[in-house]
C-alpha atoms as a PDB file:
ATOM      1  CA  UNK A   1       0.000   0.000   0.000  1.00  0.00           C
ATOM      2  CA  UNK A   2       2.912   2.688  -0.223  1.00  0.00           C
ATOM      3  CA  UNK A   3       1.227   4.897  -3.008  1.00  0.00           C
ATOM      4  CA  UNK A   4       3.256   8.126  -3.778  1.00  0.00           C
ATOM      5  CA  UNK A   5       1.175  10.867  -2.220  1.00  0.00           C
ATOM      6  CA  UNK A   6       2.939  13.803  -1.830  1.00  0.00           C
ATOM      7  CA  UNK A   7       3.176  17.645  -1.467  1.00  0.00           C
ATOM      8  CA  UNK A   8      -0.456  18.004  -0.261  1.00  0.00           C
ATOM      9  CA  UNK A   9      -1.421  14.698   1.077  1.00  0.00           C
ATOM     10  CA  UNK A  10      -4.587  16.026   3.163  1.00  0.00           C
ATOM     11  CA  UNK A  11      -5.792  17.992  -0.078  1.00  0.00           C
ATOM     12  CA  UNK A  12      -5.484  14.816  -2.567  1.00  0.00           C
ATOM     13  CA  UNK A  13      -7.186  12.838   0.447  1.00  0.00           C
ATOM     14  CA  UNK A  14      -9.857  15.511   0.372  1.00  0.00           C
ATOM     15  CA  UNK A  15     -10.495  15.739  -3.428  1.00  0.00           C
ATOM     16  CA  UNK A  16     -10.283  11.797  -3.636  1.00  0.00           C
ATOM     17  CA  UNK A  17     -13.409  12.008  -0.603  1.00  0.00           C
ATOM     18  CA  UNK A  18     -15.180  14.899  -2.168  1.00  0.00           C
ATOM     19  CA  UNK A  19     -15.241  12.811  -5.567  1.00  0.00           C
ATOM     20  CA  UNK A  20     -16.404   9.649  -3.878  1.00  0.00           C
ATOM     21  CA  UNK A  21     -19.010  11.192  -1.418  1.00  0.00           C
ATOM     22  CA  UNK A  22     -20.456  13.011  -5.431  1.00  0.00           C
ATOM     23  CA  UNK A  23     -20.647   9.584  -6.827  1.00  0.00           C
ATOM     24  CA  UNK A  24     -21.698   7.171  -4.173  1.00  0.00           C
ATOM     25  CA  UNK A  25     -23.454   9.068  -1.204  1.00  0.00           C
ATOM     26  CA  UNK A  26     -21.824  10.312   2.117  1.00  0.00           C
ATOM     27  CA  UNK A  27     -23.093   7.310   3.672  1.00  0.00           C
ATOM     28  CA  UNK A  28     -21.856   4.448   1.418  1.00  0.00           C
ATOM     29  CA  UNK A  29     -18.282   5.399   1.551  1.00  0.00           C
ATOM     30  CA  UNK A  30     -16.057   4.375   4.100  1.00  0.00           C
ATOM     31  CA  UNK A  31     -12.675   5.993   5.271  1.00  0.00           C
ATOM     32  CA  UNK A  32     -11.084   2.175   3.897  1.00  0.00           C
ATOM     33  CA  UNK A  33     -13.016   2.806   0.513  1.00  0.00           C
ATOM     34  CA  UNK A  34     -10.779   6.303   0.542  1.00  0.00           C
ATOM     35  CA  UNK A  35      -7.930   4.595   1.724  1.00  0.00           C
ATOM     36  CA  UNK A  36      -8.344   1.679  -0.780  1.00  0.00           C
ATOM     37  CA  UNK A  37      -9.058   4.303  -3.886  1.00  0.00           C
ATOM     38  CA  UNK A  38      -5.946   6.393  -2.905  1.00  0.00           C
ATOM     39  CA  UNK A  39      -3.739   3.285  -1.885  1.00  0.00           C
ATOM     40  CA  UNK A  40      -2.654   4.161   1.462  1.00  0.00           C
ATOM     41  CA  UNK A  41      -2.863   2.402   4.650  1.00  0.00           C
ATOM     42  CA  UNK A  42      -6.043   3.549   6.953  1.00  0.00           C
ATOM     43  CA  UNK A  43      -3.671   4.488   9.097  1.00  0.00           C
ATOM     44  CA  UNK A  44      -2.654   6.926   7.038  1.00  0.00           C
ATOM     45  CA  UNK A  45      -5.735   8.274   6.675  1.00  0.00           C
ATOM     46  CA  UNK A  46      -6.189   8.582  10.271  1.00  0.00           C
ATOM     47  CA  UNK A  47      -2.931  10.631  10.573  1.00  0.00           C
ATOM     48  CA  UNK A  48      -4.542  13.259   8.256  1.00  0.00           C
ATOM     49  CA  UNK A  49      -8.452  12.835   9.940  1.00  0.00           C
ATOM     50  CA  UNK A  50      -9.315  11.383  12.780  1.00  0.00           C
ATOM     51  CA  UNK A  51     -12.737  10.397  12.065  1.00  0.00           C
ATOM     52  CA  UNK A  52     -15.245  10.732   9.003  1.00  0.00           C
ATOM     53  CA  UNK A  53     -16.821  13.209  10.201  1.00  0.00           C
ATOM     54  CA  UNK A  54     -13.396  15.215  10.131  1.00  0.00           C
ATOM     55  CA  UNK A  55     -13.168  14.785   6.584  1.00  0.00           C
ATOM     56  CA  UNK A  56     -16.524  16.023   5.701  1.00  0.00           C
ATOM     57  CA  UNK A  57     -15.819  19.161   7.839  1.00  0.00           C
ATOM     58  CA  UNK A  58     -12.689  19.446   5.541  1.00  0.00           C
ATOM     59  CA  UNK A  59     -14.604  18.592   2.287  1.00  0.00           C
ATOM     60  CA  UNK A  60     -16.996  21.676   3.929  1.00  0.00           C
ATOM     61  CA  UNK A  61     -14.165  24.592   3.717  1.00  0.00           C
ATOM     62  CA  UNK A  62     -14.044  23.837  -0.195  1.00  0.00           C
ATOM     63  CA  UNK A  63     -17.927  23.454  -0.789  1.00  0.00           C
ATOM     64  CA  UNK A  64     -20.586  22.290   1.828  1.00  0.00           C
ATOM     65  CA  UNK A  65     -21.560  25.554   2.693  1.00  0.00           C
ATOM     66  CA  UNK A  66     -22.471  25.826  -1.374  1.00  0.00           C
ATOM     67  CA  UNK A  67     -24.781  23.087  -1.080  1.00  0.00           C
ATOM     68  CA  UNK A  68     -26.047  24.193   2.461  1.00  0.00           C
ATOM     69  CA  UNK A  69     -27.334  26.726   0.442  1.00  0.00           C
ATOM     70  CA  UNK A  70     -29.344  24.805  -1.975  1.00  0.00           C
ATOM     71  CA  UNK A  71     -30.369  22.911   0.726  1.00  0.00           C
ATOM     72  CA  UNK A  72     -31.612  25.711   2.657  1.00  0.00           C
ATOM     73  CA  UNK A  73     -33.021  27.230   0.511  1.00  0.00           C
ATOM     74  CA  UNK A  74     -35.318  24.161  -0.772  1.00  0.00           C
ATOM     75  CA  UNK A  75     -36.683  23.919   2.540  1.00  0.00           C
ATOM     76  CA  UNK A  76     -37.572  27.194   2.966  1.00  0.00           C
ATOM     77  CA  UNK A  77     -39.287  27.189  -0.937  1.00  0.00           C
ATOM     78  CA  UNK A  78     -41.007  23.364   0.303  1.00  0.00           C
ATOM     79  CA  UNK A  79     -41.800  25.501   3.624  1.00  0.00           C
ATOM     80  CA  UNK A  80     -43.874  28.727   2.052  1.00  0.00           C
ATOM     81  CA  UNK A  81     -45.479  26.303  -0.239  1.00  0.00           C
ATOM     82  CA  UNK A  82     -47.077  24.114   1.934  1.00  0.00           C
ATOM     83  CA  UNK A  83     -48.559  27.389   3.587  1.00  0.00           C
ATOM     84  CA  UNK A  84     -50.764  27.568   0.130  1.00  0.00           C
ATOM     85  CA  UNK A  85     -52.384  30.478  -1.427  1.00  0.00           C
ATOM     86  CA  UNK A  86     -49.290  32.471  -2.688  1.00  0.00           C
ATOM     87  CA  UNK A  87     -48.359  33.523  -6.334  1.00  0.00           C
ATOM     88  CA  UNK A  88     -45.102  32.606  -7.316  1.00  0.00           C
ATOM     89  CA  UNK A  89     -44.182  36.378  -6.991  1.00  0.00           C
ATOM     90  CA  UNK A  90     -45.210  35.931  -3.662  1.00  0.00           C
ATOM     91  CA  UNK A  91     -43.302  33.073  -2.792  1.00  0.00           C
ATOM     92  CA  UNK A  92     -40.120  34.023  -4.557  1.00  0.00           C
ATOM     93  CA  UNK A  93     -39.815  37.397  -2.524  1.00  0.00           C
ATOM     94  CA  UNK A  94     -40.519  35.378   0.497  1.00  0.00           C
ATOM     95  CA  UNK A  95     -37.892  32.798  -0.010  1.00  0.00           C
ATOM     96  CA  UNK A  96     -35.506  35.840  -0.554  1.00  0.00           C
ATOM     97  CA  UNK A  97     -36.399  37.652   2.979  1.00  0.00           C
ATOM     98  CA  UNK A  98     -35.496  34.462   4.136  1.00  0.00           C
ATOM     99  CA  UNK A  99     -32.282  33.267   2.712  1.00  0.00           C
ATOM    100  CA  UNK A 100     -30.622  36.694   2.966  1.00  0.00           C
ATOM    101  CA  UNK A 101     -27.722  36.667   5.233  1.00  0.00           C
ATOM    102  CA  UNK A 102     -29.516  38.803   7.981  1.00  0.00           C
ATOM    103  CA  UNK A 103     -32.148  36.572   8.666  1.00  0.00           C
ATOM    104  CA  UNK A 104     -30.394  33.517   8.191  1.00  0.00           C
ATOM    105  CA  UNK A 105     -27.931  35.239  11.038  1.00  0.00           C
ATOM    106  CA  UNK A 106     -31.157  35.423  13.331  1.00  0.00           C
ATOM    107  CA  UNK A 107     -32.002  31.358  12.200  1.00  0.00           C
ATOM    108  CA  UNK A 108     -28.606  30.797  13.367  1.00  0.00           C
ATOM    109  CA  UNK A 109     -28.935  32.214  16.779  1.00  0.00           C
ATOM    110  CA  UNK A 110     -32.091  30.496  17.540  1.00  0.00           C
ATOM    111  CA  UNK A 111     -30.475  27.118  16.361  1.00  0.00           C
ATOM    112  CA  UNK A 112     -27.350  27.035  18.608  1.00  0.00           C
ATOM    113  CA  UNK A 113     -28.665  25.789  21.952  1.00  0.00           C
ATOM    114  CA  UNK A 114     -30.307  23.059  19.667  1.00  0.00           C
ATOM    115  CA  UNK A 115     -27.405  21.663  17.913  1.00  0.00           C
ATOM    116  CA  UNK A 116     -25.289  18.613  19.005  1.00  0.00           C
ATOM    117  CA  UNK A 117     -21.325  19.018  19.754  1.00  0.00           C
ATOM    118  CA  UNK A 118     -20.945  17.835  16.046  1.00  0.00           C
ATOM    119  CA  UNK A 119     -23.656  20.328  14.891  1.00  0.00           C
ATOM    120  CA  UNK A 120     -21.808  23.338  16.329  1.00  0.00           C
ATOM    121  CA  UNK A 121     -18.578  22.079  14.694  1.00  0.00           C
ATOM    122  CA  UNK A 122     -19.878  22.062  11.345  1.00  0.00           C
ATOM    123  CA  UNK A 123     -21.092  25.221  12.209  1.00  0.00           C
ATOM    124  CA  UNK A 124     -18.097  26.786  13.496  1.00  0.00           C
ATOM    125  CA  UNK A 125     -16.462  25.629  10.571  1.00  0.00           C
ATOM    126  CA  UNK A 126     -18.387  27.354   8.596  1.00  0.00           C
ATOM    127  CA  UNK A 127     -18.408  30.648  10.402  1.00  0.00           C
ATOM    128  CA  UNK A 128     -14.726  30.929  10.727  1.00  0.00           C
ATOM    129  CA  UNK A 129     -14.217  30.676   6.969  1.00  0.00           C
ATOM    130  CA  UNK A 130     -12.094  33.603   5.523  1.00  0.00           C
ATOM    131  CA  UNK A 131     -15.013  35.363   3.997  1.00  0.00           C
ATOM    132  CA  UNK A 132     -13.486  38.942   2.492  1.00  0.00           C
ATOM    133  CA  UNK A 133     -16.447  40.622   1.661  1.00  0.00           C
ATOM    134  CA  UNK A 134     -20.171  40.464   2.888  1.00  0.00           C
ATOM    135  CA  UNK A 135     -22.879  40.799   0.496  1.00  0.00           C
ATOM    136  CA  UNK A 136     -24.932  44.489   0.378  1.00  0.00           C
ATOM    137  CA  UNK A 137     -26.941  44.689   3.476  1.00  0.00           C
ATOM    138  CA  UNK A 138     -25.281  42.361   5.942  1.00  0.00           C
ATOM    139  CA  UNK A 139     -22.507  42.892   8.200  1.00  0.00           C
ATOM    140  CA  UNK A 140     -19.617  40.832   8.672  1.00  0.00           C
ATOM    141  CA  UNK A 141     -21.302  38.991  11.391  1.00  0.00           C
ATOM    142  CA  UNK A 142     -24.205  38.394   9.942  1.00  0.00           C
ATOM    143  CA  UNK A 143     -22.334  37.052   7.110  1.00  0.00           C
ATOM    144  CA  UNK A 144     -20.270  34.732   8.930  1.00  0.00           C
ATOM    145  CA  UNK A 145     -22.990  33.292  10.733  1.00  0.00           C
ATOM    146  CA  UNK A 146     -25.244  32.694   7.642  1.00  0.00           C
ATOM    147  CA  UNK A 147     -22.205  30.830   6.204  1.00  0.00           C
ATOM    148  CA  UNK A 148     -21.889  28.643   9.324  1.00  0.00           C
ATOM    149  CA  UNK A 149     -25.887  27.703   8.729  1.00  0.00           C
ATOM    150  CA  UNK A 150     -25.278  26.937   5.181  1.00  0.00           C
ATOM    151  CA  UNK A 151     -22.646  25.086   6.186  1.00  0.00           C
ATOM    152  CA  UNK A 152     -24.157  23.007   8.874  1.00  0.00           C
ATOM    153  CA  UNK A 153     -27.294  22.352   6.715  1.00  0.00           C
ATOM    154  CA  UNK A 154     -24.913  21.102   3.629  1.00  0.00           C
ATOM    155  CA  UNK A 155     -22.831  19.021   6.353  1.00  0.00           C
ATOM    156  CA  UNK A 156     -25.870  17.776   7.679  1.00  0.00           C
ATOM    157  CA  UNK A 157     -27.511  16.946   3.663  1.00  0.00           C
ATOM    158  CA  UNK A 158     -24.198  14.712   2.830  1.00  0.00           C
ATOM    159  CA  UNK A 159     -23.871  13.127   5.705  1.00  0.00           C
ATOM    160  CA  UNK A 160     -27.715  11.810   4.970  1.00  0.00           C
ATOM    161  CA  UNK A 161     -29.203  13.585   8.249  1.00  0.00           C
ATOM    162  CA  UNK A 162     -31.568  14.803   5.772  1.00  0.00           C
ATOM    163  CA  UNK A 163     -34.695  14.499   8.886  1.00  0.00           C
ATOM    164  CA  UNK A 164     -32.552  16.536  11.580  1.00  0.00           C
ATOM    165  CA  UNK A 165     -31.971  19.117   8.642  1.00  0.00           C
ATOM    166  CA  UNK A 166     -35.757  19.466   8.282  1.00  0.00           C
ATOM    167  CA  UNK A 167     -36.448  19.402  11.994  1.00  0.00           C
ATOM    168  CA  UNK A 168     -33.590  21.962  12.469  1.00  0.00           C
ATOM    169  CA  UNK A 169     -35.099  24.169   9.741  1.00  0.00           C
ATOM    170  CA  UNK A 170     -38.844  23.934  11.533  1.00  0.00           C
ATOM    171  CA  UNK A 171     -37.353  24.627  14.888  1.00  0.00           C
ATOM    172  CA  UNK A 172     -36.031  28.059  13.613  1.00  0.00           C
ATOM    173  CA  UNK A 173     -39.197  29.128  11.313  1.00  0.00           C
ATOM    174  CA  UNK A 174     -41.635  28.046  12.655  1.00  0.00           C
ATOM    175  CA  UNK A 175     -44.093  30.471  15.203  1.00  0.00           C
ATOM    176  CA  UNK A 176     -43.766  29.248  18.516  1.00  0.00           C
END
């Protein structure tokens, strides 16, 4: 098993992950599967990430928070539609109040005393990520935390915890 990786072992690891999580699902590959694709030992896996769910965080630097968005966003479209009655004018302008960065700050905040230790990591992850510029009408803060959310919700999509997304999501939007 001594395969040649070198110069940026934990990125090749990564992209090898990232291309195998695309093709087969989160949950049907194993850290031996991306061991056995790259030819290393596990052990060498281990070295770089400790645990799967390491490796997903890292996959989520490059572009869970990406799909977080989809993903949020889709609920909150499959959310104002099962309210009914709206034109699609309507709903569109709705679904944009609620995927700007300022209220998806505010979702954030509410979530946080709900989220498990691994929750809050994906979510951390996500908030610390260099972002240089914040779109118009957010702060930085604001920003940062609507990137942890979209991060936590794509963590939370390709790890196949698809249900806790969507209970997550209600938690936050719905009236209490």
């Amino acid at each position: 098993m001594g395969a040649k990786l070198n110069m940026d072992t934990g990125g090749e690891i990564i992209n090898c992950a990232a291309k195998l999580f695309a093709k087969r699902g989160v949950g049907s590959v194993s850290l031996r599967d991306i061991a056995d694709e790259l030819g290393i030992s596990k052990g060498t896996l281990h070295y770089y990430f400790k645990t799967k769910e390491d490796l997903i965080c890292s996959c989520a630097e490059n572009c869970v928070a990406v799909i977080g968005d989809g993903v949020f966003e889709l609920l909150c479209r499959s959310y104002l539609c099962a309210q009914g009655e709206k034109t699609v004018g309507q709903l569109h302008r709705d679904t944009i109040a609620m995927v700007k960065a300022p209220a998806q700050a505010a979702y954030a905040e509410k979530l946080l005393p709900l989220l498990t230790e691994q929750e809050l990591a994906y979510y951390r992850r996500g908030k610390n990520a260099h972002v240089h510029a914040a779109p118009k009408g957010a702060t930085q803060a604001q920003y940062a935390k609507a990137t942890g959310l979209e991060t936590l919700f794509g963590a939370l999509y390709l790890a196949g915890e698809r249900e806790r997304a969507s209970a997550l999501f209600l938690a936050v939007v719905e009236p209490c």
